[in-house]
Protein backbone atom coordinates (compact mmCIF):
# COMPACT_ATOMS: atom_id res chain seq x y z
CA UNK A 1 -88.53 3.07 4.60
CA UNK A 2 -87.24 0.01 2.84
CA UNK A 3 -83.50 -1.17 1.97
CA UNK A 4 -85.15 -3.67 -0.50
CA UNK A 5 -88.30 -4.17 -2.30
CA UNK A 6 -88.31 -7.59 -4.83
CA UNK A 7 -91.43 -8.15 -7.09
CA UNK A 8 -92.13 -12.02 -8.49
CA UNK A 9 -92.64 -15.40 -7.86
CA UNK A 10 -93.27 -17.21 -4.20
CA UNK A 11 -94.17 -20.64 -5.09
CA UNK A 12 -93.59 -23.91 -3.23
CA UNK A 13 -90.15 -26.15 -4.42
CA UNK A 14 -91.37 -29.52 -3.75
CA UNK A 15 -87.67 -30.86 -3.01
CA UNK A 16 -86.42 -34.70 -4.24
CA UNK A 17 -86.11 -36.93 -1.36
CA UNK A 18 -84.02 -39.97 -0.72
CA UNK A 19 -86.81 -42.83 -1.83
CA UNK A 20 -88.33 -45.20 0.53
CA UNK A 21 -87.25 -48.76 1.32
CA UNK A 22 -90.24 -49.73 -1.31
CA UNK A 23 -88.58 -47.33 -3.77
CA UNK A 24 -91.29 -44.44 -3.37
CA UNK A 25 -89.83 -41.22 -4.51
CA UNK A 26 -90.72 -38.71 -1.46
CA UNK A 27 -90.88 -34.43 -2.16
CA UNK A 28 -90.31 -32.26 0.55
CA UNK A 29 -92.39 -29.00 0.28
CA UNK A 30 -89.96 -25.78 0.52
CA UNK A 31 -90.95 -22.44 0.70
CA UNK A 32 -89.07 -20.90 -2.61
CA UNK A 33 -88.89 -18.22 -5.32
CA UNK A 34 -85.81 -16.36 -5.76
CA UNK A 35 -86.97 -13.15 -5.31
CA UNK A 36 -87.91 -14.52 -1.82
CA UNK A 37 -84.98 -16.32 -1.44
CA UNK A 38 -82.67 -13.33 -1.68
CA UNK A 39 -84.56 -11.26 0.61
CA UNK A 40 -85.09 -13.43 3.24
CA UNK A 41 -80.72 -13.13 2.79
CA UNK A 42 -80.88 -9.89 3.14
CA UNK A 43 -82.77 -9.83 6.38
CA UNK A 44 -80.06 -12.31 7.94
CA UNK A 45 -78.12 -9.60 7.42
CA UNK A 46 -80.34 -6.72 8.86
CA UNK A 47 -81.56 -5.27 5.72
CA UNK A 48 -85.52 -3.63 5.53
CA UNK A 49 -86.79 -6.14 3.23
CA UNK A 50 -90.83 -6.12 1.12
CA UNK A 51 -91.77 -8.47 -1.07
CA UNK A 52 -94.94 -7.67 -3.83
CA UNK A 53 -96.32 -10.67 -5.08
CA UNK A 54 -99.42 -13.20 -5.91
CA UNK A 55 -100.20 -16.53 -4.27
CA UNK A 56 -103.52 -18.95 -4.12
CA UNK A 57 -106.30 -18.27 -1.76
CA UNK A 58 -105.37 -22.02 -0.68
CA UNK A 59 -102.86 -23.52 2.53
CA UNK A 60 -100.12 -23.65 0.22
CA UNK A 61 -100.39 -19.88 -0.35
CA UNK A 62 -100.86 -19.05 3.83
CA UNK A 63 -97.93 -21.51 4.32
CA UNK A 64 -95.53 -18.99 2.39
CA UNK A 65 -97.05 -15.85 3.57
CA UNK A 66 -96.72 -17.45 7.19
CA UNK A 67 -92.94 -18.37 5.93
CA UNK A 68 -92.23 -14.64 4.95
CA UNK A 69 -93.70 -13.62 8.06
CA UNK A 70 -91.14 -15.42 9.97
CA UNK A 71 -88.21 -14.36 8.42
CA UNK A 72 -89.22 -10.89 9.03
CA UNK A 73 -90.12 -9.65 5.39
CA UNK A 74 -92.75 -7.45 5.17
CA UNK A 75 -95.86 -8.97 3.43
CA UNK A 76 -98.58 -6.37 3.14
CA UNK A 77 -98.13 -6.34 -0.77
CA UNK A 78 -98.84 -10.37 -0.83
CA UNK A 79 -101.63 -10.68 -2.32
CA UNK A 80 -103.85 -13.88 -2.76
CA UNK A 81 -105.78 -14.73 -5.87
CA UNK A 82 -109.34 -16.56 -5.32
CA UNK A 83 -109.36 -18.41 -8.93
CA UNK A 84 -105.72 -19.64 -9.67
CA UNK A 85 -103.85 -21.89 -7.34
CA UNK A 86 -100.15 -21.15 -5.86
CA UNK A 87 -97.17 -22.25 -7.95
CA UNK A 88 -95.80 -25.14 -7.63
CA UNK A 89 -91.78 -26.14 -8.94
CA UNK A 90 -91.10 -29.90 -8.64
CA UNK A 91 -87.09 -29.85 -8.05
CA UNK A 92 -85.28 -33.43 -8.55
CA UNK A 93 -81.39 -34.14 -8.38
CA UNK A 94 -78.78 -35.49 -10.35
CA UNK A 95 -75.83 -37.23 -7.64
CA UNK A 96 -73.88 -33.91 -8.04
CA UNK A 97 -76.83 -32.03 -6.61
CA UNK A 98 -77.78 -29.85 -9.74
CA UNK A 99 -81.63 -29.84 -10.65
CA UNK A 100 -84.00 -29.93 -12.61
CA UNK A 101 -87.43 -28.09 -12.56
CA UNK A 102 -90.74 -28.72 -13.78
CA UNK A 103 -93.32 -26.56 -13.04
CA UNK A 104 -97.58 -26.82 -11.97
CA UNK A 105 -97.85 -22.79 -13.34
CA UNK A 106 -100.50 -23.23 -16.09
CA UNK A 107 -101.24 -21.16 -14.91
CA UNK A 108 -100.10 -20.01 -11.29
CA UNK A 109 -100.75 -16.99 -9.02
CA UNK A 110 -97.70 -15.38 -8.94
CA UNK A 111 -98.38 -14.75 -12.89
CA UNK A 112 -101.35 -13.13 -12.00
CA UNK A 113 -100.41 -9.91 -10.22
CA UNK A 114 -101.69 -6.46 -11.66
CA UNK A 115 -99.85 -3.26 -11.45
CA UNK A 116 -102.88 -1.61 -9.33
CA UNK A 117 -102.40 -4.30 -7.23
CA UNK A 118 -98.87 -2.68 -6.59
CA UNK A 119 -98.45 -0.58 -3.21
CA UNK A 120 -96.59 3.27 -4.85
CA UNK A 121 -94.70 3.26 -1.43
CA UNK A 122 -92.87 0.11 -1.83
CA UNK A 123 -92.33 1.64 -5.19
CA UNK A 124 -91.65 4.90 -4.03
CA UNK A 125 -89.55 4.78 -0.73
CA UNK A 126 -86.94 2.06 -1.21
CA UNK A 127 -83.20 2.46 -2.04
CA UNK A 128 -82.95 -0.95 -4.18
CA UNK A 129 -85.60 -2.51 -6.50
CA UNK A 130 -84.96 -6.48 -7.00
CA UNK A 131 -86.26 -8.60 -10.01
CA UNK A 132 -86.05 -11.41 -12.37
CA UNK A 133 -87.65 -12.90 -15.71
CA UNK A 134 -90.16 -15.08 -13.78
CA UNK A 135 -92.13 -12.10 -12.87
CA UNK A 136 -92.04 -11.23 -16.94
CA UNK A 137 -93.35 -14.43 -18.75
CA UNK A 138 -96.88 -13.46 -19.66
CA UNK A 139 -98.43 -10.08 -20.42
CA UNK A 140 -100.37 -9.53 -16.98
CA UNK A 141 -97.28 -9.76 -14.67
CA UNK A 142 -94.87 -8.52 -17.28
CA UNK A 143 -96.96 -5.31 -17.45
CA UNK A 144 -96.93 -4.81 -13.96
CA UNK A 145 -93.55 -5.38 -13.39
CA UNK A 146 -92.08 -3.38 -16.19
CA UNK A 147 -94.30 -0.56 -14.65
CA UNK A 148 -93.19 -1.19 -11.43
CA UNK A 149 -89.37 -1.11 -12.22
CA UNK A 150 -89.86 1.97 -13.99
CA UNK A 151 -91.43 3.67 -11.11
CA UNK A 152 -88.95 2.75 -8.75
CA UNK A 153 -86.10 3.75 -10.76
CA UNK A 154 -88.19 7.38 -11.61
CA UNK A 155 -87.98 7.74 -7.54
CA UNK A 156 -84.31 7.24 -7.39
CA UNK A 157 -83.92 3.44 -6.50
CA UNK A 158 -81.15 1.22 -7.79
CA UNK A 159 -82.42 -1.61 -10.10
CA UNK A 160 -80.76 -5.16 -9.47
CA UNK A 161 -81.70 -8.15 -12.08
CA UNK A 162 -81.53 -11.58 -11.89
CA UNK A 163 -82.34 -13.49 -15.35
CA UNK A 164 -83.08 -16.68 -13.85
CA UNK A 165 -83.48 -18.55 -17.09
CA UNK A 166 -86.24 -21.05 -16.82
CA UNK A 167 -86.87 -22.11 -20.66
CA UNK A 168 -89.89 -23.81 -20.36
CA UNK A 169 -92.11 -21.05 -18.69
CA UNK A 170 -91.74 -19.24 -22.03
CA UNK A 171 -94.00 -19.39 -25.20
CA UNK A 172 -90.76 -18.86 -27.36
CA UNK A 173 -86.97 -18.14 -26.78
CA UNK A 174 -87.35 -14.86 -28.98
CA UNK A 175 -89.42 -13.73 -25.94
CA UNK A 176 -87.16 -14.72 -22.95
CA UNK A 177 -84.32 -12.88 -25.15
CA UNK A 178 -86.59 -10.18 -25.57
CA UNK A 179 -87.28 -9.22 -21.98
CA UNK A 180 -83.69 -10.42 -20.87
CA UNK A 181 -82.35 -7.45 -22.94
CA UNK A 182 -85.03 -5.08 -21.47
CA UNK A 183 -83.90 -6.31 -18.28
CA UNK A 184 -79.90 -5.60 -18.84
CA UNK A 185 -81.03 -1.78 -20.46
CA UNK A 186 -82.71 -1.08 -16.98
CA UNK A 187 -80.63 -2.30 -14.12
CA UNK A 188 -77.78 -1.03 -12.41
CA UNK A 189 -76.17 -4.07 -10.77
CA UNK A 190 -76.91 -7.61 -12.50
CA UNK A 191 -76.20 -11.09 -11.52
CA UNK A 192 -75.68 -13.66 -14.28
CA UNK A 193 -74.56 -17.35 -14.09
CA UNK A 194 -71.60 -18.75 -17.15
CA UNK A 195 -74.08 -20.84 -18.45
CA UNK A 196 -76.65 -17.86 -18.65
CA UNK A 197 -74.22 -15.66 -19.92
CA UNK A 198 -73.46 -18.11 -22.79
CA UNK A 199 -77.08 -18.98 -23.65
CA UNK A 200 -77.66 -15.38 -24.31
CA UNK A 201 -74.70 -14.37 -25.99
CA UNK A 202 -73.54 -17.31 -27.81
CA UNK A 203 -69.97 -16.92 -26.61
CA UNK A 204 -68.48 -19.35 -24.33
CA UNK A 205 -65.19 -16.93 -23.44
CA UNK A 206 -66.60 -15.30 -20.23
CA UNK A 207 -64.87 -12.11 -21.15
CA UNK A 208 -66.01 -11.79 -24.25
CA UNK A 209 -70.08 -12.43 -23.68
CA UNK A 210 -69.50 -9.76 -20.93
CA UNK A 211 -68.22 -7.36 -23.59
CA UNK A 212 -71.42 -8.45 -25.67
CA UNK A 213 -73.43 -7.65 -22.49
CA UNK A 214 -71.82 -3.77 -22.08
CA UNK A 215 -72.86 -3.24 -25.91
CA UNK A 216 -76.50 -3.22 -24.81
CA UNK A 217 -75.94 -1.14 -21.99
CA UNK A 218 -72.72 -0.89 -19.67
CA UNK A 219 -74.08 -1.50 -16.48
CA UNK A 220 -72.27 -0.17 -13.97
CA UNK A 221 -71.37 -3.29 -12.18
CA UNK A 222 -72.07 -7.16 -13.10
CA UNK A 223 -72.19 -10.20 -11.22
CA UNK A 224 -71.16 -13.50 -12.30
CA UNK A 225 -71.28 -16.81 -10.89
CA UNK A 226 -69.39 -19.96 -12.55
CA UNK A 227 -70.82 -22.45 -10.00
CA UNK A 228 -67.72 -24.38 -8.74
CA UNK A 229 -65.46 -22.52 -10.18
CA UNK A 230 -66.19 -19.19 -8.03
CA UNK A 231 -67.71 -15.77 -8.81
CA UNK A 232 -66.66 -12.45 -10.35
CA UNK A 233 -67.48 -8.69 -10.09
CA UNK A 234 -66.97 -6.60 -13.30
CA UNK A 235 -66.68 -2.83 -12.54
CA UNK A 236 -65.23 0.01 -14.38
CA UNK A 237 -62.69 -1.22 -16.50
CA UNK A 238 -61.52 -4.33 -14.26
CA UNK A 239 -62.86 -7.72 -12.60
CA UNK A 240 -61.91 -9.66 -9.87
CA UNK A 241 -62.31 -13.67 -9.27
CA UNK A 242 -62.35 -15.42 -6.30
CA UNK A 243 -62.78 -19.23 -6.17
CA UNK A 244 -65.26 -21.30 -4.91
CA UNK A 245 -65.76 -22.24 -1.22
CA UNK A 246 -65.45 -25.91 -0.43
CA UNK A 247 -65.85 -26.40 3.40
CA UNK A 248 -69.08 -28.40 2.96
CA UNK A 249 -70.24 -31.13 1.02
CA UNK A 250 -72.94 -30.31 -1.55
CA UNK A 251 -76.33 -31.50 -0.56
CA UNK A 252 -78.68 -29.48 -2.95
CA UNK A 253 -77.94 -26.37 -4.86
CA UNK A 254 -81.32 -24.62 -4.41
CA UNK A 255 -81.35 -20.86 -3.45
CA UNK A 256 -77.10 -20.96 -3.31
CA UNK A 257 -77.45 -17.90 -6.01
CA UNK A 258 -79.79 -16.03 -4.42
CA UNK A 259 -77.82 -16.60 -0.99
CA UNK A 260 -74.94 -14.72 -3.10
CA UNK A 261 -76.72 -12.21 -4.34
CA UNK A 262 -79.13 -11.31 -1.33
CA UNK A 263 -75.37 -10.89 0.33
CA UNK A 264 -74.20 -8.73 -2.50
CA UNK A 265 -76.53 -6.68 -2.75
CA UNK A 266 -76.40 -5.89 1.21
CA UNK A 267 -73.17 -4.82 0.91
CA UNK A 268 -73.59 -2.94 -2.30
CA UNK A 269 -75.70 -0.90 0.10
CA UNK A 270 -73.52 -1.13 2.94
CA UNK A 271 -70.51 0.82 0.41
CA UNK A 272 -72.22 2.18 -2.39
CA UNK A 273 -71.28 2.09 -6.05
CA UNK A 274 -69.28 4.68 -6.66
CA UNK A 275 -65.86 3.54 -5.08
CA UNK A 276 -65.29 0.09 -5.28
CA UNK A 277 -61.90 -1.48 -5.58
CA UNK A 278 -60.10 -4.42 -5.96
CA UNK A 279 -59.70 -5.39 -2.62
CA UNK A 280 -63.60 -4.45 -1.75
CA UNK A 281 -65.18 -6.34 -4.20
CA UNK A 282 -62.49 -8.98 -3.62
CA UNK A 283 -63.79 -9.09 0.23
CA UNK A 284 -67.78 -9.07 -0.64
CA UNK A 285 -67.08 -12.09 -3.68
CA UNK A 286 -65.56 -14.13 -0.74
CA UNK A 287 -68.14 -13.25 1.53
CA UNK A 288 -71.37 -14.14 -1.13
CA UNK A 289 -69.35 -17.42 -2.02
CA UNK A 290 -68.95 -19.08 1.32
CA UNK A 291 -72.61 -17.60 2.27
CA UNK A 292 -73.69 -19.66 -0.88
CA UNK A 293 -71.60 -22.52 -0.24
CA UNK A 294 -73.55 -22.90 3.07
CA UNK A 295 -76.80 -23.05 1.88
CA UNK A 296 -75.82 -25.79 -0.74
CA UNK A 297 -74.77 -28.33 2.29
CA UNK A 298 -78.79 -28.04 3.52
CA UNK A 299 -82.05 -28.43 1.95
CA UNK A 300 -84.42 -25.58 0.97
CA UNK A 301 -83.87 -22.40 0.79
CA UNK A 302 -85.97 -19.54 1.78
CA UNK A 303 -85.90 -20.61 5.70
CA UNK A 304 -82.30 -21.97 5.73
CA UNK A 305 -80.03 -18.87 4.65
CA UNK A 306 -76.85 -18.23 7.16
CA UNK A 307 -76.81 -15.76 9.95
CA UNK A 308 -73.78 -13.25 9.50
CA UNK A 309 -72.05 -14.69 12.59
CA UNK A 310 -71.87 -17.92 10.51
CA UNK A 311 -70.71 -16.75 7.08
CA UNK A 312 -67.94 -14.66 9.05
CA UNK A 313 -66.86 -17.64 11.48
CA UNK A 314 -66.46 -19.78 8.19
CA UNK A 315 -64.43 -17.12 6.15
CA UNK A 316 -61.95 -16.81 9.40
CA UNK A 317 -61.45 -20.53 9.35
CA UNK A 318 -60.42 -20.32 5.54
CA UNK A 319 -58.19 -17.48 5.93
């Protein structure tokens, strides 16, 4: 029934604007959540895509279901908490357009979703089960998304995992680590940023903390992006590397990961696992970069990821 099911956080990224002439610093509110941000990616490019997840009972929490309903992503696992308010992420800019976060989640809905809450056929009749460490930072949503992953992968569903290290969600780093590593034993295609990578495994030679990685569990293929520097697939017993795309200048990096990913993943599904090669994974790389490099040159995220005619019109003009 579905190509994709993700489980986690929809929130609101209240987005650093230019200030005013009287020096008032100005947010813009962004629908966000990279579990959201990814599928609403893999709808641009025609994917079935269900998300399962908690937001207020408040206009904050209708805004993003009414954003998910436009982008074609199947909602009727939203559900909406009467008590605790929607998540909020404040998200402010250095000049080179990296951010910082501080999150209004003390707590938030999204950390307040129950496994019975959980529809089994989103569980149950999808080929690719999406999550990150966001959905796993307190016992309530941890339980019900370690069930949840387990289920899926019981009925046959490829696990993808995105850590998505935010540090100060977490009651200690012995935790994070903790559910990272339960979250690299259970997947079967991971994406994992250089600086992620090196946080966890204490080595800053790329190879090396992916051979640190494979000792927990050699997952069949890995994902990893090095921000300017470009992206690379490890699979079998070889990687590729492509560079960066630079066509654009960069406004904001929000959602640029989960751009690459959500386009990953969609062709992970297009051509399977089993047969990759060089030049295939060489192909999709050069695809998720310029798809990512694209959403860097706008703001937001969720309701600003490229159509395929736009990402394949920008790779022919860099051939």
């Amino acid at each position: 029934m579905y190509d994709v099911v993700a489980i986690g956080e929809l929130l609101v990224d209240f987005i650093q604007e230019d200030p005013t002439d009287m020096g008032k610093r100005l947010y813009s509110a962004n629908p966000g959540g990279a579990p959201c941000n990814l599928l609403a990616m893999m709808r641009r490019l025609g994917k079935e895509a269900a998300f399962i997840g908690k937001v207020g009972n408040d206009a904050l929490g209708y805004m993003l279901r009414d954003a998910l309903i436009s982008q074609n992503i199947h909602v009727e696992n939203l559900c909406f908490d009467s008590k605790v308010p929607t998540t909020l992420a404040f998200v402010s800019k250095n000049e080179e357009g990296d951010r910082t976060f501080s999150f209004y989640r003390n707590p938030g809905a999204d950390m307040m979703l129950e496994y019975e809450e959980i529809r089994q056929e989103l569980l149950t009749e999808t080929r690719l089960f999406h999550f990150g460490t966001l959905s796993m930072t307190h016992d309530k949503n941890r339980s019900g998304t370690m069930r949840a992953v387990e289920t899926a992968k019981n009925n046959g569903a490829w696990i993808s995992f995105d850590p998505n290290i935010r540090e100060l969600l977490w009651d200690s780093e012995a935790l994070l680590r903790e559910q990272m590593t339960w979250g690299f034993e259970m997947c079967d295609i991971l994406k994992i940023s250089d600086s992620e990578l090196q946080w966890y495994t204490g080595e800053h030679d790329l190879d090396r903390g992916i051979s640190e990685l494979r000792k927990i569990r050699d997952i069949p293929l890995i994902f990893l992006t090095m921000g300017g520097a470009g992206s690379r697939a490890y699979y079998k017993e070889f990687y590729v590397e492509v560079p960066a795309c630079h066509m654009w200048e960069t406004v904001e990096t929000t959602g640029a990961g989960d751009a690459f990913f959500g386009i990953v993943l969609s062709r992970i599904l297009d051509e399977g696992m089993e047969h990759l090669d060089r030049k295939m994974l060489e192909h999709i790389l050069k695809y998720a970069n310029t798809g990512a490099a694209i959403v860097t040159s706008r703001k937001g995220a969720l309701m600003v990821m490229p159509e395929k005619e736009e990402i394949e019109a920008a790779m022919i003009h860099t051939a």
